[in-house]
C-alpha atoms as a PDB file:
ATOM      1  CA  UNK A   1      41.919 -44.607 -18.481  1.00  0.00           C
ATOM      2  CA  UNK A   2      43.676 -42.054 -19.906  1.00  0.00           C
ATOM      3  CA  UNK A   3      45.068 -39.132 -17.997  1.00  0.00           C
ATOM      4  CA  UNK A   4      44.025 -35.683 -18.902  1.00  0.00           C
ATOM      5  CA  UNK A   5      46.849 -32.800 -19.270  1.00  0.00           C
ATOM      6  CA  UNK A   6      45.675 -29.476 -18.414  1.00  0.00           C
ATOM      7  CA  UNK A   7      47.654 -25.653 -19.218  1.00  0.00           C
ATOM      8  CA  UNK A   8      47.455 -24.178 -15.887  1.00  0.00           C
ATOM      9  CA  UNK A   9      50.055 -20.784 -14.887  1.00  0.00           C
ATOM     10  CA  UNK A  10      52.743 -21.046 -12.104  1.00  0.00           C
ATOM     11  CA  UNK A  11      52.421 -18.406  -9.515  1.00  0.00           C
ATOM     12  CA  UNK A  12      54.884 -17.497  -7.913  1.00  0.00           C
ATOM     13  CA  UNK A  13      55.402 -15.278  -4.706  1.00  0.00           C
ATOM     14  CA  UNK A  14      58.459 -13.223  -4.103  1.00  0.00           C
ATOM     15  CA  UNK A  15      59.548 -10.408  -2.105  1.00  0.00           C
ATOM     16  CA  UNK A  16      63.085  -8.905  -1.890  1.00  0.00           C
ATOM     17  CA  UNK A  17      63.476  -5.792   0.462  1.00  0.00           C
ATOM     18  CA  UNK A  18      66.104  -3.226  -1.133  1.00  0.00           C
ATOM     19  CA  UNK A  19      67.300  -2.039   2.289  1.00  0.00           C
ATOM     20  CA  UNK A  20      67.948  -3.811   5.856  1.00  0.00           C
ATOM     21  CA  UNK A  21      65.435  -3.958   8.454  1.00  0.00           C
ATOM     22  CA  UNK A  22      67.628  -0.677  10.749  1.00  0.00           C
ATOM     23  CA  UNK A  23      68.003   1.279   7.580  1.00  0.00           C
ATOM     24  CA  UNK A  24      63.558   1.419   6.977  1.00  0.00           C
ATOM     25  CA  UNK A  25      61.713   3.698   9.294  1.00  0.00           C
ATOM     26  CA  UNK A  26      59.571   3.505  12.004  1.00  0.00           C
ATOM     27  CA  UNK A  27      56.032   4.803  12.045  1.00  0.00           C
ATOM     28  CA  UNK A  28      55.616   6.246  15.371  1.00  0.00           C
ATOM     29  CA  UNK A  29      53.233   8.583  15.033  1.00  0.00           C
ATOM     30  CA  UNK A  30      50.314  10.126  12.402  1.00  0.00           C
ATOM     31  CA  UNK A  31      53.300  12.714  11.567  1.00  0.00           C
ATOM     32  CA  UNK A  32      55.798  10.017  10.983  1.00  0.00           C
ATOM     33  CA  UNK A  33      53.701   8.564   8.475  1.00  0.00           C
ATOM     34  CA  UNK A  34      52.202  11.647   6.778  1.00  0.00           C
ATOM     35  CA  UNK A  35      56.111  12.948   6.498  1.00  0.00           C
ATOM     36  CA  UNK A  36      56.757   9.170   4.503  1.00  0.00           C
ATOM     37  CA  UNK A  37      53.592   9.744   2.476  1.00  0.00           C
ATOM     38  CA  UNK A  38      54.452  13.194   1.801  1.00  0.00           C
ATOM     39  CA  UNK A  39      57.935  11.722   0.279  1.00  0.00           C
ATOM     40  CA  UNK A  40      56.264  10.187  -2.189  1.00  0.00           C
ATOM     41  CA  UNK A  41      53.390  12.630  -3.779  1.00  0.00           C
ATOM     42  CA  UNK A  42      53.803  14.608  -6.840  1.00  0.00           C
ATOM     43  CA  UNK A  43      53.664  18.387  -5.644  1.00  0.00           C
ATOM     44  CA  UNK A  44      52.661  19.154  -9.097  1.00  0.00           C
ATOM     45  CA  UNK A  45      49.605  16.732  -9.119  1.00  0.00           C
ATOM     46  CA  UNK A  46      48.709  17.590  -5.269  1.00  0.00           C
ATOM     47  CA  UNK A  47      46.038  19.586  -6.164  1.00  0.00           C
ATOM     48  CA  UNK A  48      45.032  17.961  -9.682  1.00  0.00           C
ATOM     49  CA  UNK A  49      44.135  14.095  -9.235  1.00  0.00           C
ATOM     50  CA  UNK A  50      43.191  12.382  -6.471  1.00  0.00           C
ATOM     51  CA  UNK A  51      45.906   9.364  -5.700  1.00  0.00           C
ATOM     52  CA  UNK A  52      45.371   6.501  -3.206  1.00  0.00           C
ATOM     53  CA  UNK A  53      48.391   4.739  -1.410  1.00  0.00           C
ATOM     54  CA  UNK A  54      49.050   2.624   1.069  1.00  0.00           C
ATOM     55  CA  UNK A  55      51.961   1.895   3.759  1.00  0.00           C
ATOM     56  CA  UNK A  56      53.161  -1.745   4.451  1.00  0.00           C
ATOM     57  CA  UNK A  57      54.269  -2.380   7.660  1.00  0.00           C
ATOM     58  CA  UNK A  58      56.007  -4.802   9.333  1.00  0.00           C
ATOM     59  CA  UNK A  59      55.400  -6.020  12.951  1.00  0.00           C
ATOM     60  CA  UNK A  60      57.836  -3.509  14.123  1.00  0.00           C
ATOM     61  CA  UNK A  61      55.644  -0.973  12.222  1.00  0.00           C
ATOM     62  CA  UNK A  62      59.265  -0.097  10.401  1.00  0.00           C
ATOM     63  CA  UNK A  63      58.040   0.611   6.752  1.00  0.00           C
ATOM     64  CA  UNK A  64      57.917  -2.089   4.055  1.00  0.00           C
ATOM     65  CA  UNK A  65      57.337   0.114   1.168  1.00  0.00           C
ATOM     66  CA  UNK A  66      54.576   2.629  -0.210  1.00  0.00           C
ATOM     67  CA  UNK A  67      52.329   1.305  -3.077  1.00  0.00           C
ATOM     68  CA  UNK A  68      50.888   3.731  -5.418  1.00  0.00           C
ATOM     69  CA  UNK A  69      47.267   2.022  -5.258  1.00  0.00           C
ATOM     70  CA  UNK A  70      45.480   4.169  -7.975  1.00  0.00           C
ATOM     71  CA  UNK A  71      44.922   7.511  -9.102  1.00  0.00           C
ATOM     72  CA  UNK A  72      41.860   8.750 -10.085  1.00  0.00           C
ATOM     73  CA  UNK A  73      39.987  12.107 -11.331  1.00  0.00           C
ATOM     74  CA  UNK A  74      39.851  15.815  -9.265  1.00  0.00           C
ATOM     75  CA  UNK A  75      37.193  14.500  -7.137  1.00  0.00           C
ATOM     76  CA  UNK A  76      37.222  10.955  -6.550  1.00  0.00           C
ATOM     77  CA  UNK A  77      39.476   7.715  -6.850  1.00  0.00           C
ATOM     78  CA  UNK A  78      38.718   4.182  -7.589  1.00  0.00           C
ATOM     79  CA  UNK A  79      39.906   1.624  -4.836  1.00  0.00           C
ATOM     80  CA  UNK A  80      39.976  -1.972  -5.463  1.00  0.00           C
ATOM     81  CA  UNK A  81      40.333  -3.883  -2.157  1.00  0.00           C
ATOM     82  CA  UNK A  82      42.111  -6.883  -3.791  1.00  0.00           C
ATOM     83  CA  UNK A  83      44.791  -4.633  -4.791  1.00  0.00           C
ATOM     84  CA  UNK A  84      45.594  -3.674  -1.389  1.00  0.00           C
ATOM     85  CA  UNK A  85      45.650  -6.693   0.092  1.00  0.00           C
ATOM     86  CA  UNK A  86      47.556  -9.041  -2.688  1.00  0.00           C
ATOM     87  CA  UNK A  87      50.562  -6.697  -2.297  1.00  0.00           C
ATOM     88  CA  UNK A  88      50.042  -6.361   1.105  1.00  0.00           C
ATOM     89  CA  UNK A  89      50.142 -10.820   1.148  1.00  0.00           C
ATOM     90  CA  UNK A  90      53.208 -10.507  -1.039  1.00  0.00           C
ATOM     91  CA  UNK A  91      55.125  -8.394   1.341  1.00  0.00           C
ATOM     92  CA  UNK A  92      53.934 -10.615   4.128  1.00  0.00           C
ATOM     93  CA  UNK A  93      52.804  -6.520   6.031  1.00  0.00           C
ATOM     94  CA  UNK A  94      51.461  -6.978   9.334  1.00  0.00           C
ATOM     95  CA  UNK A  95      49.642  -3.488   8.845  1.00  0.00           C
ATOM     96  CA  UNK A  96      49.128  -0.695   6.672  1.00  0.00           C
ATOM     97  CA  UNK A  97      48.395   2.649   6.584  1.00  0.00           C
ATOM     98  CA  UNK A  98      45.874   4.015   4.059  1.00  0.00           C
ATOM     99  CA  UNK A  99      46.484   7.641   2.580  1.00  0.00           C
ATOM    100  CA  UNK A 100      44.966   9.475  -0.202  1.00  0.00           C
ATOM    101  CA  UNK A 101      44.831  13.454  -1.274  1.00  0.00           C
ATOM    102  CA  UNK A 102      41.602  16.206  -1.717  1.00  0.00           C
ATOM    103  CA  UNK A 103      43.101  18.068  -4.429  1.00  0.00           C
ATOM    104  CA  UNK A 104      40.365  20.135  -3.254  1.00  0.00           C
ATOM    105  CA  UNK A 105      42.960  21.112   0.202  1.00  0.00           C
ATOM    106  CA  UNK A 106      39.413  19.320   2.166  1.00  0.00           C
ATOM    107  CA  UNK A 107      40.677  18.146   4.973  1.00  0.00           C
ATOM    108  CA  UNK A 108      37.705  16.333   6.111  1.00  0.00           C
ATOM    109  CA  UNK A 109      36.678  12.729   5.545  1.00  0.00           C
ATOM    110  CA  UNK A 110      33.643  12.154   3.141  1.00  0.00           C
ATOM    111  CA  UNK A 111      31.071   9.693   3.803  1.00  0.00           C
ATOM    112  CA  UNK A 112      32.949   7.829   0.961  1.00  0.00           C
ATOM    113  CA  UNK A 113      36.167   8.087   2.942  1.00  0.00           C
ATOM    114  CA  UNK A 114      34.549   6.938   6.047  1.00  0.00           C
ATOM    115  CA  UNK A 115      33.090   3.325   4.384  1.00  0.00           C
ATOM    116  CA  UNK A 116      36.055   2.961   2.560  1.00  0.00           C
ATOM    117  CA  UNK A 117      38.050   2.608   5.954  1.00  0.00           C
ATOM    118  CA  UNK A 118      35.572   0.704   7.487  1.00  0.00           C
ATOM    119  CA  UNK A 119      35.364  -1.401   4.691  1.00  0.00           C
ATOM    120  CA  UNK A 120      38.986  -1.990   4.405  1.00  0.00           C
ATOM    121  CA  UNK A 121      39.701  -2.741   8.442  1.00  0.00           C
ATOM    122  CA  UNK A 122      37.129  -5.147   8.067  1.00  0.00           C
ATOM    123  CA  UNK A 123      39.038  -6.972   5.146  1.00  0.00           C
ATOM    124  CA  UNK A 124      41.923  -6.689   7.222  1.00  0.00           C
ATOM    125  CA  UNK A 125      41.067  -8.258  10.412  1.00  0.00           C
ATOM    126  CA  UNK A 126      39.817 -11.588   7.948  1.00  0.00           C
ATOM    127  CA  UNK A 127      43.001 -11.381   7.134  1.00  0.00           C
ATOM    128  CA  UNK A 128      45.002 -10.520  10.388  1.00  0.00           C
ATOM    129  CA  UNK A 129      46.408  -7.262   8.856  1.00  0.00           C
ATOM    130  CA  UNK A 130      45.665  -4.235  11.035  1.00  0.00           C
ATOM    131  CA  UNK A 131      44.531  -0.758   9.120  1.00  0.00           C
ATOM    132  CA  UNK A 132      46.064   1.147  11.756  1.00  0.00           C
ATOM    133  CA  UNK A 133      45.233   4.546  10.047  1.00  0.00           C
ATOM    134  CA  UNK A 134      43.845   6.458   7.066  1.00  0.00           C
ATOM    135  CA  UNK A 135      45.660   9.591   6.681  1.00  0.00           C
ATOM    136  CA  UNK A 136      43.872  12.430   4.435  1.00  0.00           C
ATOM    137  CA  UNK A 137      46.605  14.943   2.956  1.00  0.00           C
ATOM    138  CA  UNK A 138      46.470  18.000   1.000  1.00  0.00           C
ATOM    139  CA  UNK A 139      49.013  20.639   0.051  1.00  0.00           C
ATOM    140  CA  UNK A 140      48.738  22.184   3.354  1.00  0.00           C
ATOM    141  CA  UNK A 141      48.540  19.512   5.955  1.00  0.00           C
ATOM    142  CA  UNK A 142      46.823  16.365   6.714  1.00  0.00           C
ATOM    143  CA  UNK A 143      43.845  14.814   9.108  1.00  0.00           C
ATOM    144  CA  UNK A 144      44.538  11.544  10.680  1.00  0.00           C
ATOM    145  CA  UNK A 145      41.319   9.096  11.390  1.00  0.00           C
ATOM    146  CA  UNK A 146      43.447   7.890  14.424  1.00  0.00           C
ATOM    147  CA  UNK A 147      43.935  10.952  15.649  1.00  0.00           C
ATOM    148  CA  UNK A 148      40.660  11.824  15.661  1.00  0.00           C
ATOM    149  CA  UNK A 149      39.187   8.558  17.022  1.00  0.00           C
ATOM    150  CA  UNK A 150      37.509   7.163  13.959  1.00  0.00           C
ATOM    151  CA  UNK A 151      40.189   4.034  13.986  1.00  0.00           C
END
């Protein structure tokens, strides 16, 4: 019998922090982390495009990295759970923290906001990474779900 050869692709995993484990910061608090997310928007597209990211954390909750998840129109981003969580695998996070803008300066969660957490922390806890917060930020502050008991 003749044995059959089949083209498959190597996947490889890799992840090399750029800085030591003191040098990253520790998420603390809802401020901590909406001061890291802040860090990382474009002032100029604040109040433009609506951008999802998320925060990878390790056990410590010191910060892994941010990941620019997607960016989307003035009303409304596209979020594709996979995403989230391969890179969130890859970096081996114990949590994250979601964020995304209102360009409209809205603090408030939409309905879509709300099942998108939910959604998410559900994903998460298959995969024993916590969501430990989805942070909402505009140009002139930000609303934290666990601050406001929806986490």
């Amino acid at each position: 019998m003749e044995k059959q050869v089949f083209k498959v692709s190597e996947i490889e995993i890799s992840y090399r922090p750029a800085f030591k484990l003191s040098e990253k910061p520790k998420v603390t608090s809802s401020r901590i982390a909406y001061s890291i997310f802040d860090q990382s928007w474009d002032r100029n597209r604040m109040e433009l495009l609506e951008e999802f990211k998320v925060m990878l954390l390790n056990r410590q909750n010191r910060v892994l990295g941010v990941l620019n998840v997607a960016q989307g129109g003035l009303s409304e981003v596209m979020v594709d759970p996979k995403v989230i969580y391969s890179a969130t695998l890859r970096a081996f996070a114990s949590g994250i923290i979601l964020s995304h803008n209102h360009p409209s300066s809205e603090l408030k969660p939409s309905d879509a906001d709300i099942k998108l957490t939910r959604r998410l922390s559900e994903g998460g806890k298959l995969l024993g990474i916590e969501v430990l917060d989805h942070i909402i930020i505009s140009a002139y502050g930000f609303y934290s779900f666990m601050d406001e008991g929806m986490m």
